[in-house]
PDB file of N, CA and C in Angstrom:
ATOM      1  N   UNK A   1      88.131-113.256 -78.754  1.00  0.00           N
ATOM      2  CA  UNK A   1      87.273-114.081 -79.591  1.00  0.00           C
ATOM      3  C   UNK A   1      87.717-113.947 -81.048  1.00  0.00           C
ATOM      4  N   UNK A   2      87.552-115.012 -81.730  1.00  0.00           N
ATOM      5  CA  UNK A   2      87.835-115.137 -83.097  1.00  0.00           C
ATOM      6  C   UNK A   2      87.248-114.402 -84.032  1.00  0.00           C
ATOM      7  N   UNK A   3      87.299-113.708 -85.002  1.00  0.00           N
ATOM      8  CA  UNK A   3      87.176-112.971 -86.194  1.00  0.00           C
ATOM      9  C   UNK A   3      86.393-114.012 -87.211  1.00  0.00           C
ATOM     10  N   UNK A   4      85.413-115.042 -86.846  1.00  0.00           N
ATOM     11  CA  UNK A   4      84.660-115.588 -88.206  1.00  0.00           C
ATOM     12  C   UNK A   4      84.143-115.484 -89.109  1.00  0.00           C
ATOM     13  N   UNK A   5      84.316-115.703 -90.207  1.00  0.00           N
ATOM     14  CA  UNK A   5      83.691-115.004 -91.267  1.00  0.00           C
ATOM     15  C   UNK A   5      82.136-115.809 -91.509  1.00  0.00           C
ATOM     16  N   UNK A   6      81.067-115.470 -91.742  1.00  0.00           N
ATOM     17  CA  UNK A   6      79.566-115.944 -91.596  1.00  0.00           C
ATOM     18  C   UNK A   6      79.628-117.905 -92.637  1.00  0.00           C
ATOM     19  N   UNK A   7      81.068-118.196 -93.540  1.00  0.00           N
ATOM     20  CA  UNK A   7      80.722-119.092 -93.702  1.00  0.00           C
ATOM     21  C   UNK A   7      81.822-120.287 -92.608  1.00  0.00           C
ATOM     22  N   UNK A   8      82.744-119.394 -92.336  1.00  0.00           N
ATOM     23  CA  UNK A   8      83.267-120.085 -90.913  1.00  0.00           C
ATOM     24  C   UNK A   8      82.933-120.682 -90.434  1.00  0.00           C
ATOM     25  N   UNK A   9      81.670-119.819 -89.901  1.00  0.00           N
ATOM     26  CA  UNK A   9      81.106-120.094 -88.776  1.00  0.00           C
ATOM     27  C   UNK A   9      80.129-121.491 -88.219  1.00  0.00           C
ATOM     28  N   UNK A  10      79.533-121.127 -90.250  1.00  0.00           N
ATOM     29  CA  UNK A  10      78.933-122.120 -90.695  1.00  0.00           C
ATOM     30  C   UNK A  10      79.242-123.328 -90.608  1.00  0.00           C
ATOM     31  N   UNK A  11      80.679-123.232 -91.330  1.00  0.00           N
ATOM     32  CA  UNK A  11      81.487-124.958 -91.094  1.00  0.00           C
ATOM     33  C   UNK A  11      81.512-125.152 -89.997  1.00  0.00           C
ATOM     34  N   UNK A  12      81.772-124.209 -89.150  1.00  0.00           N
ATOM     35  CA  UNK A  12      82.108-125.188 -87.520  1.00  0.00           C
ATOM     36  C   UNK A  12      80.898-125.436 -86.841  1.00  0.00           C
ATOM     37  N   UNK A  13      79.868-124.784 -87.105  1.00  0.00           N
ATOM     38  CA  UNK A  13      78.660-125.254 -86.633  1.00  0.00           C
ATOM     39  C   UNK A  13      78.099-126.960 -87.358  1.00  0.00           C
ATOM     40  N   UNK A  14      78.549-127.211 -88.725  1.00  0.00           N
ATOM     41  CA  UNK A  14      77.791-128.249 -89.299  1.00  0.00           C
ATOM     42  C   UNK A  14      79.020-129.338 -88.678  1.00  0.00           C
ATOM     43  N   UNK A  15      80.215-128.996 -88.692  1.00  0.00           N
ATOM     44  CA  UNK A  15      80.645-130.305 -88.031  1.00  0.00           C
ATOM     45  C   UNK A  15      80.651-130.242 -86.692  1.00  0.00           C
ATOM     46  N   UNK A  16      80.107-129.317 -85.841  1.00  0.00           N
ATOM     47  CA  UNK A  16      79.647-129.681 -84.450  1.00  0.00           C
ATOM     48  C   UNK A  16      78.109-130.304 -84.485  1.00  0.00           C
ATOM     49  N   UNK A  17      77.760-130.080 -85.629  1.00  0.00           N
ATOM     50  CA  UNK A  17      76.296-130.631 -85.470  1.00  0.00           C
ATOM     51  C   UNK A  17      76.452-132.119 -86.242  1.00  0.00           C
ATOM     52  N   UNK A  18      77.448-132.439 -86.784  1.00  0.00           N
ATOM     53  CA  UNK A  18      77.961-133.669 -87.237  1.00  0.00           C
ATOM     54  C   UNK A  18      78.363-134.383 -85.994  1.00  0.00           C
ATOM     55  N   UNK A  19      79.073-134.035 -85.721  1.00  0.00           N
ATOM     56  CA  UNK A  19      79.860-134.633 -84.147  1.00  0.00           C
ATOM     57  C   UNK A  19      78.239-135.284 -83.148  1.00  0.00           C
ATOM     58  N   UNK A  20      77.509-134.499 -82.939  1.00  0.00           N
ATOM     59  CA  UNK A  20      76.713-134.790 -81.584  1.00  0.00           C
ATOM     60  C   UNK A  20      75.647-135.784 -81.836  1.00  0.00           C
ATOM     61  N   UNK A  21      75.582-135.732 -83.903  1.00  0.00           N
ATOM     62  CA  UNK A  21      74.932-137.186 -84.339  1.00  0.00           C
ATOM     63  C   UNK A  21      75.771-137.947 -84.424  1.00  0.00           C
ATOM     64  N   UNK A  22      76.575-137.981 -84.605  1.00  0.00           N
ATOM     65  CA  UNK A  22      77.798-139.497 -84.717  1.00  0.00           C
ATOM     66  C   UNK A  22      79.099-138.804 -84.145  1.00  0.00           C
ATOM     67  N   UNK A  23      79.341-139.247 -83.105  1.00  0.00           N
ATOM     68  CA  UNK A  23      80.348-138.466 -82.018  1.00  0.00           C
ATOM     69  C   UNK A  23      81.727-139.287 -82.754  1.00  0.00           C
ATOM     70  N   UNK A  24      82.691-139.069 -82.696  1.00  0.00           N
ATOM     71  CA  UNK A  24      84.200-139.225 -83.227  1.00  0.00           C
ATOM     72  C   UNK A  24      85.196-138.609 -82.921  1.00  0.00           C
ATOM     73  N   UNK A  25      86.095-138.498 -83.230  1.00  0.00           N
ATOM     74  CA  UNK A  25      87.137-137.411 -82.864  1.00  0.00           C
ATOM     75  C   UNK A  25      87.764-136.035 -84.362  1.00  0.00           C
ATOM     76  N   UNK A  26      87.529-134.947 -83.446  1.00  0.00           N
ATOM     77  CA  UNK A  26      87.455-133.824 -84.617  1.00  0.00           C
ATOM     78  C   UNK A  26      89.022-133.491 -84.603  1.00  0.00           C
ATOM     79  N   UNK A  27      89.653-133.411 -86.040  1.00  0.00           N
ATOM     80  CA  UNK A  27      90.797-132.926 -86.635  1.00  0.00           C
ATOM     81  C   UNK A  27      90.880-131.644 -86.803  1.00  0.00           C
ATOM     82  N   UNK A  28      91.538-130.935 -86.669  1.00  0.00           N
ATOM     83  CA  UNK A  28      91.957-129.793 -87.272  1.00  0.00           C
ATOM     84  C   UNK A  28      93.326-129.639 -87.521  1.00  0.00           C
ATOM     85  N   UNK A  29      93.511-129.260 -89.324  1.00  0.00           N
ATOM     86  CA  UNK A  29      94.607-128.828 -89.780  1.00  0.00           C
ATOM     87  C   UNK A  29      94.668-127.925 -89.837  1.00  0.00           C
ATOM     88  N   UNK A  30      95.675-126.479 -89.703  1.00  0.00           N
ATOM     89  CA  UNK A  30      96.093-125.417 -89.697  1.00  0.00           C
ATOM     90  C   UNK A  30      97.329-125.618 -90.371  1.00  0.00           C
ATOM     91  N   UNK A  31      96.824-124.947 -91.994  1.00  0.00           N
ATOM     92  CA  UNK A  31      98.394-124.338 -93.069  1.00  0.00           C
ATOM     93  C   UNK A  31      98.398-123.194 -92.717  1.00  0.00           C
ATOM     94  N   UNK A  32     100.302-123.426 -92.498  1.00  0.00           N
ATOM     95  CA  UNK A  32     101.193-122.292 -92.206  1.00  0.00           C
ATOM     96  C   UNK A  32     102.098-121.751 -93.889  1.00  0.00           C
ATOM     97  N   UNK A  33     101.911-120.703 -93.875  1.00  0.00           N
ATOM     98  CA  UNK A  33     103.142-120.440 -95.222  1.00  0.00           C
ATOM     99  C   UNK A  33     103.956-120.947 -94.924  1.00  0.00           C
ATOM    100  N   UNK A  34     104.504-121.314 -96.431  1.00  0.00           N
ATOM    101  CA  UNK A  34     106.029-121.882 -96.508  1.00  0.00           C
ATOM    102  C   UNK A  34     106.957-120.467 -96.563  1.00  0.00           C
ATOM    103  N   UNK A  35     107.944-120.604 -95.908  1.00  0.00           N
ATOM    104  CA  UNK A  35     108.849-119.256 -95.692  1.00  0.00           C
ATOM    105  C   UNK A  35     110.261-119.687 -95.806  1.00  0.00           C
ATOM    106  N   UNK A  36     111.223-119.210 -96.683  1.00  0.00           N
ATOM    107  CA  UNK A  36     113.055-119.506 -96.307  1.00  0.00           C
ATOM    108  C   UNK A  36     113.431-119.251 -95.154  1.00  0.00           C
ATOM    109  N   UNK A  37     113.116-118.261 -94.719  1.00  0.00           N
ATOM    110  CA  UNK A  37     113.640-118.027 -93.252  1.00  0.00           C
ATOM    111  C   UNK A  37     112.917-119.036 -92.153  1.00  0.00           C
ATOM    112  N   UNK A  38     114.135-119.015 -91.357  1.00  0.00           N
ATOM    113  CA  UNK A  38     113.391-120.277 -90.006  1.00  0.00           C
ATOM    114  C   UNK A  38     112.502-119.400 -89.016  1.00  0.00           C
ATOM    115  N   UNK A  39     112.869-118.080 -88.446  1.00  0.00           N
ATOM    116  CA  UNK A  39     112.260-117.413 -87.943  1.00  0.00           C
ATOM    117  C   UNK A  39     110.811-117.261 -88.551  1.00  0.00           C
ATOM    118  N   UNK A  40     110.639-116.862 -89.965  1.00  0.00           N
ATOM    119  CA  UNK A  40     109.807-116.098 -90.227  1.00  0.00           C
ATOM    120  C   UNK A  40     108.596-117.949 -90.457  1.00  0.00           C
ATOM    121  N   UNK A  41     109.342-119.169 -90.512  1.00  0.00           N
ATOM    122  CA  UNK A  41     108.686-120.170 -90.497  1.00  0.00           C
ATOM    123  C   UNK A  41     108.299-120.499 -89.437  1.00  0.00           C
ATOM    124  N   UNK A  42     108.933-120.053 -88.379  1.00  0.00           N
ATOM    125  CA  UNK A  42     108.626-120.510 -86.598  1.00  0.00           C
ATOM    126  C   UNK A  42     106.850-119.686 -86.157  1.00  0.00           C
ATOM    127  N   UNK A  43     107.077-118.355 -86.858  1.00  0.00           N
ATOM    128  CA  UNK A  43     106.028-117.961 -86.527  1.00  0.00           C
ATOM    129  C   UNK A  43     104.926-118.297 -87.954  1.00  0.00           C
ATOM    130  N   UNK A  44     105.254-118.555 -88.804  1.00  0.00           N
ATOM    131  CA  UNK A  44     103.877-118.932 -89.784  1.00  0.00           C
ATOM    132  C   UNK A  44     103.329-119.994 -89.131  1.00  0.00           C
ATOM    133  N   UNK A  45     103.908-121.172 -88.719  1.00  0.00           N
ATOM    134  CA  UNK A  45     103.217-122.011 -87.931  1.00  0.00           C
ATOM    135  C   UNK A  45     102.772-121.654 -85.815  1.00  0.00           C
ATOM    136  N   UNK A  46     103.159-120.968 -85.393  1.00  0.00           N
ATOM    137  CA  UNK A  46     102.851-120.247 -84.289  1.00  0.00           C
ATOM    138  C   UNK A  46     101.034-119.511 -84.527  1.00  0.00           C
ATOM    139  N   UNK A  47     101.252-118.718 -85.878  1.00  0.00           N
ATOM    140  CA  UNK A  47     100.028-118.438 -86.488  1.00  0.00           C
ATOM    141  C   UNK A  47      99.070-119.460 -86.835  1.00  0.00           C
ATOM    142  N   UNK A  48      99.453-120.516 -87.388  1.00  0.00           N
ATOM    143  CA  UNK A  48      98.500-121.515 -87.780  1.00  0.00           C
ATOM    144  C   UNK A  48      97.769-122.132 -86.992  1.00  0.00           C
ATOM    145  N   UNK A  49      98.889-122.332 -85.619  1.00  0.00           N
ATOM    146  CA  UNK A  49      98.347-123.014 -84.823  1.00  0.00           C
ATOM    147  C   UNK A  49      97.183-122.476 -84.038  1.00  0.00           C
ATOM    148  N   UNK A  50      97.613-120.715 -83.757  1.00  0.00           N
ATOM    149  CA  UNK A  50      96.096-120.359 -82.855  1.00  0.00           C
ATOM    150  C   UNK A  50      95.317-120.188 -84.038  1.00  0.00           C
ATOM    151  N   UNK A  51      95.343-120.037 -84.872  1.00  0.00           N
ATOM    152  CA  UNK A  51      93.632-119.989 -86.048  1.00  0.00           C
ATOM    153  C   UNK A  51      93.142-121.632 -85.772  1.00  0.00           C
ATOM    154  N   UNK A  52      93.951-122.563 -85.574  1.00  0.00           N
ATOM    155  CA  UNK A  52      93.484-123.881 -85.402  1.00  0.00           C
ATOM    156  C   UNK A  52      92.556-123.805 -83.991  1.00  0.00           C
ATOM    157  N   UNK A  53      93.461-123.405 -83.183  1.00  0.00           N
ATOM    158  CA  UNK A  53      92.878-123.362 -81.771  1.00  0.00           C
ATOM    159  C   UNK A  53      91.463-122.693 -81.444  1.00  0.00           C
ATOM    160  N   UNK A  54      91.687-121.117 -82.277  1.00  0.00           N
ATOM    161  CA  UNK A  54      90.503-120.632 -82.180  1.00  0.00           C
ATOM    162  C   UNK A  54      89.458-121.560 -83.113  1.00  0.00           C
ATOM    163  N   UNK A  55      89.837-122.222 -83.911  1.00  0.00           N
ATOM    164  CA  UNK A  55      88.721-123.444 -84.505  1.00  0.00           C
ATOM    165  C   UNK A  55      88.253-124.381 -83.321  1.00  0.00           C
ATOM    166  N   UNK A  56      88.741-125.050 -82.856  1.00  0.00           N
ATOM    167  CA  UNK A  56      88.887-125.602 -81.634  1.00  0.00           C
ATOM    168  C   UNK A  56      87.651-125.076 -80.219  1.00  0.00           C
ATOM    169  N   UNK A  57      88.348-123.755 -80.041  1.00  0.00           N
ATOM    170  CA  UNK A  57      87.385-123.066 -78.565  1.00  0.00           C
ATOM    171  C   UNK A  57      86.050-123.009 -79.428  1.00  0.00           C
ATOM    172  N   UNK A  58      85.925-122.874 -80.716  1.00  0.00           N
ATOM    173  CA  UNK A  58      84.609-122.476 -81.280  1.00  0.00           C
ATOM    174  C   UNK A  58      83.771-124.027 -81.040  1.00  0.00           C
ATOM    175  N   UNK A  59      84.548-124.989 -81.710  1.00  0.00           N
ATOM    176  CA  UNK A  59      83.797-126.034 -81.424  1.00  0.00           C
ATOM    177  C   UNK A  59      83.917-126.786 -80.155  1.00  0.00           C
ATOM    178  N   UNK A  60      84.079-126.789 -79.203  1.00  0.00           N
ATOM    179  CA  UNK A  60      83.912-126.437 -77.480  1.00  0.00           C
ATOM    180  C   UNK A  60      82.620-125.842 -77.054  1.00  0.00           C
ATOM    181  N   UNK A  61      82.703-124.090 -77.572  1.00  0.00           N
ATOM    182  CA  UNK A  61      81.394-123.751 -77.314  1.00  0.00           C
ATOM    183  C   UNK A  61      80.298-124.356 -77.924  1.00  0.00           C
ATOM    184  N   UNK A  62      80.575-124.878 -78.718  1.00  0.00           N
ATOM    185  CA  UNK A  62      79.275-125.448 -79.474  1.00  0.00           C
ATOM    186  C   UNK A  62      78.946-126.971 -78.975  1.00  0.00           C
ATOM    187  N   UNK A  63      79.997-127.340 -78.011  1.00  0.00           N
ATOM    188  CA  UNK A  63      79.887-128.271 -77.419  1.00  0.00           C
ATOM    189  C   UNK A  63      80.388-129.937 -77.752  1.00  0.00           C
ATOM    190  N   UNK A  64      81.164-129.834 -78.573  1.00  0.00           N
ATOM    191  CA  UNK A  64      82.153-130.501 -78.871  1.00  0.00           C
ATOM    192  C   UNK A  64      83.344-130.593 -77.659  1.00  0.00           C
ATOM    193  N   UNK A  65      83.417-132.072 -76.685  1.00  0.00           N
ATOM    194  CA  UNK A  65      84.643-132.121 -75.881  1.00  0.00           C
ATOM    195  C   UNK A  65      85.571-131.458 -76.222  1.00  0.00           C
ATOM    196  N   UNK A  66      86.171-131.238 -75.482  1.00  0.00           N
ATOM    197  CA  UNK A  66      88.051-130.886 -75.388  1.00  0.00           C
ATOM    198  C   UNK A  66      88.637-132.436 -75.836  1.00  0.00           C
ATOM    199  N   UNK A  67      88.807-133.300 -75.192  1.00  0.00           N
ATOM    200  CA  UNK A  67      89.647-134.420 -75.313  1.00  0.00           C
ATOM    201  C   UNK A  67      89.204-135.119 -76.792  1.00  0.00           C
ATOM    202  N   UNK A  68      88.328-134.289 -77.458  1.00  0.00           N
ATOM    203  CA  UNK A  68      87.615-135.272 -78.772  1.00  0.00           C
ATOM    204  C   UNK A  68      88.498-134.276 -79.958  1.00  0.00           C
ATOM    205  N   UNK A  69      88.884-133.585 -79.588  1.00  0.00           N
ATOM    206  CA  UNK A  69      89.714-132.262 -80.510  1.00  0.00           C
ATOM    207  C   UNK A  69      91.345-132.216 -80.494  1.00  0.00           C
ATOM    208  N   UNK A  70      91.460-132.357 -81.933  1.00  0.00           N
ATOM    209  CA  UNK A  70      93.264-132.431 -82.156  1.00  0.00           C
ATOM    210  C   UNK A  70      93.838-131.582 -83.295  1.00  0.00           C
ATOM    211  N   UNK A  71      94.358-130.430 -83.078  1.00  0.00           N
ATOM    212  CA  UNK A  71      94.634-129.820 -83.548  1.00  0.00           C
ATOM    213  C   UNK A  71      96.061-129.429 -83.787  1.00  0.00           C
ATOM    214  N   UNK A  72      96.555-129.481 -85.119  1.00  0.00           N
ATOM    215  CA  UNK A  72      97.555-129.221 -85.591  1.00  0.00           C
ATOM    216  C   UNK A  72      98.215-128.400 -86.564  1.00  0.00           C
ATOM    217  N   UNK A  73      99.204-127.565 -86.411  1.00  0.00           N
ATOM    218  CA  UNK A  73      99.520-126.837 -88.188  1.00  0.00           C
ATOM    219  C   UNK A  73     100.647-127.566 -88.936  1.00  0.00           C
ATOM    220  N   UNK A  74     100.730-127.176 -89.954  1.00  0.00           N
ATOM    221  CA  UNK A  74     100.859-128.273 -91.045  1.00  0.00           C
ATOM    222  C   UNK A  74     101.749-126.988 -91.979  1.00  0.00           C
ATOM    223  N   UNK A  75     103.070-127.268 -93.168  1.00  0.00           N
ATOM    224  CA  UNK A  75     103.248-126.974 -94.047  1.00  0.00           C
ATOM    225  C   UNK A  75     102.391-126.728 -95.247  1.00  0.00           C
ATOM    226  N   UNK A  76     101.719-125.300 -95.625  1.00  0.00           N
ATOM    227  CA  UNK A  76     100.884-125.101 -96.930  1.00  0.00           C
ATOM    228  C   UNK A  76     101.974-125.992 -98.327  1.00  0.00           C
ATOM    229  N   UNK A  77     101.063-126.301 -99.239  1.00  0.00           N
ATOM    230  CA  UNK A  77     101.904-126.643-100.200  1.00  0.00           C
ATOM    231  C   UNK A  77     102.802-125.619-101.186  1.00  0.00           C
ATOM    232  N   UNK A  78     103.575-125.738-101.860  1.00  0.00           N
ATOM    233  CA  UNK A  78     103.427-124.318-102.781  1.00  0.00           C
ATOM    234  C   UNK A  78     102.800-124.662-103.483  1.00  0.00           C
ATOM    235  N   UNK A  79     102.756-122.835-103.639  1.00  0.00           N
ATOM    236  CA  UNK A  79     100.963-122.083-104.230  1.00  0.00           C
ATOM    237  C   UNK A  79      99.883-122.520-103.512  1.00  0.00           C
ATOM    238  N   UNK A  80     100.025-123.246-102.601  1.00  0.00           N
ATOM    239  CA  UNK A  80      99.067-123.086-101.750  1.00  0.00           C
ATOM    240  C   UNK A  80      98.606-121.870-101.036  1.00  0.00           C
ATOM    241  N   UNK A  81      96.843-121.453-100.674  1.00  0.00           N
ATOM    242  CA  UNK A  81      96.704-120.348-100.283  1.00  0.00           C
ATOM    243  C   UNK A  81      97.410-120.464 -98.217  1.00  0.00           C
ATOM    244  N   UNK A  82      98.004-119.866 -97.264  1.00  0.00           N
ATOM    245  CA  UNK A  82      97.734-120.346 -96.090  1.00  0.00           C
ATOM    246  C   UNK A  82      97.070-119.327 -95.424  1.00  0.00           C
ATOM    247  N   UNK A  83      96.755-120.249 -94.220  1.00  0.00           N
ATOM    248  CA  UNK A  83      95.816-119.278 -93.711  1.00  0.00           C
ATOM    249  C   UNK A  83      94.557-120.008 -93.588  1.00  0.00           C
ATOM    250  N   UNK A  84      94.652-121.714 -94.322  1.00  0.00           N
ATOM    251  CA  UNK A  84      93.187-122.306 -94.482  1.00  0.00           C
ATOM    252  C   UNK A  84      93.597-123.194 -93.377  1.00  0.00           C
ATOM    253  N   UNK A  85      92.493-123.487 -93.419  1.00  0.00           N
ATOM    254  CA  UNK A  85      92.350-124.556 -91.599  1.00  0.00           C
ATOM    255  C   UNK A  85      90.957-125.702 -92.736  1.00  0.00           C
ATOM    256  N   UNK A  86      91.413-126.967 -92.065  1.00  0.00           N
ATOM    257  CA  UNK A  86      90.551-128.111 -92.569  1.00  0.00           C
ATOM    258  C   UNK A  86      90.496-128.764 -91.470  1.00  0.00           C
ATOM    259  N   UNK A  87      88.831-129.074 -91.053  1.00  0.00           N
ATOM    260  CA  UNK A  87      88.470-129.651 -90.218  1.00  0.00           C
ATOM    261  C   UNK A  87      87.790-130.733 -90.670  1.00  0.00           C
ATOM    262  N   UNK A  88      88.249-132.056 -89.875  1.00  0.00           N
ATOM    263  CA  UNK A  88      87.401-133.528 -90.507  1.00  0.00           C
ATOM    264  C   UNK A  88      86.982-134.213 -89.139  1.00  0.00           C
ATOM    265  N   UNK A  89      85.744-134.903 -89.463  1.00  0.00           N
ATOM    266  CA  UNK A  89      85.620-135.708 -88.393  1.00  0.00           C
ATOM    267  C   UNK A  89      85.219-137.295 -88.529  1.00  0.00           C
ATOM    268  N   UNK A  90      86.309-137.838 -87.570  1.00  0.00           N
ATOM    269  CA  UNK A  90      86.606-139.323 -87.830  1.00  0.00           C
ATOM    270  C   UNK A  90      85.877-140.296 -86.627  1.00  0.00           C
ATOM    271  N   UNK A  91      85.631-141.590 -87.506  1.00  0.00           N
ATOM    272  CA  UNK A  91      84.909-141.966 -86.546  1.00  0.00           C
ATOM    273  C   UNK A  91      86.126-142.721 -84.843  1.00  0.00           C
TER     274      UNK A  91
END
């Protein structure tokens, strides 16, 4: 199980409670550090992707479909912090 922090948790609860009033399909972005090395970039996004995922199983349990959930990791910008995950929901 995921490590949420109490306002985490929060977000994924208000856009699961967004979702079940106006149902759509839920995004999730997962930034990966930017890294020179390809290795050490293979796994920043390897990382991104399960913090996405574990975004994902959270909003599942909360009852958000599987097939309504798309999740992806993404290049942080520089100076970007990574490690952030952005979840939107479209109609």
């Amino acid at each position: 199980m995921a490590n949420f922090t109490q306002a985490d948790r929060a977000a994924i609860d208000k856009v699961a409670a967004q979702y079940h009033q106006k149902p759509g399909t839920v995004h999730i972005v997962a930034y990966a550090a930017a890294t020179s090395a390809s290795k050490e970039q293979l796994d920043a996004y390897g990382a991104a992707l399960e913090r996405g995922q574990a975004v994902a199983k959270a909003l599942v349990g909360d009852g958000v479909p599987v097939g309504k959930i798309q999740t992806e990791a993404a290049p942080a910008r520089a100076g970007a912090p990574s490690g952030r995950v952005v979840i939107q929901l479209s109609p």
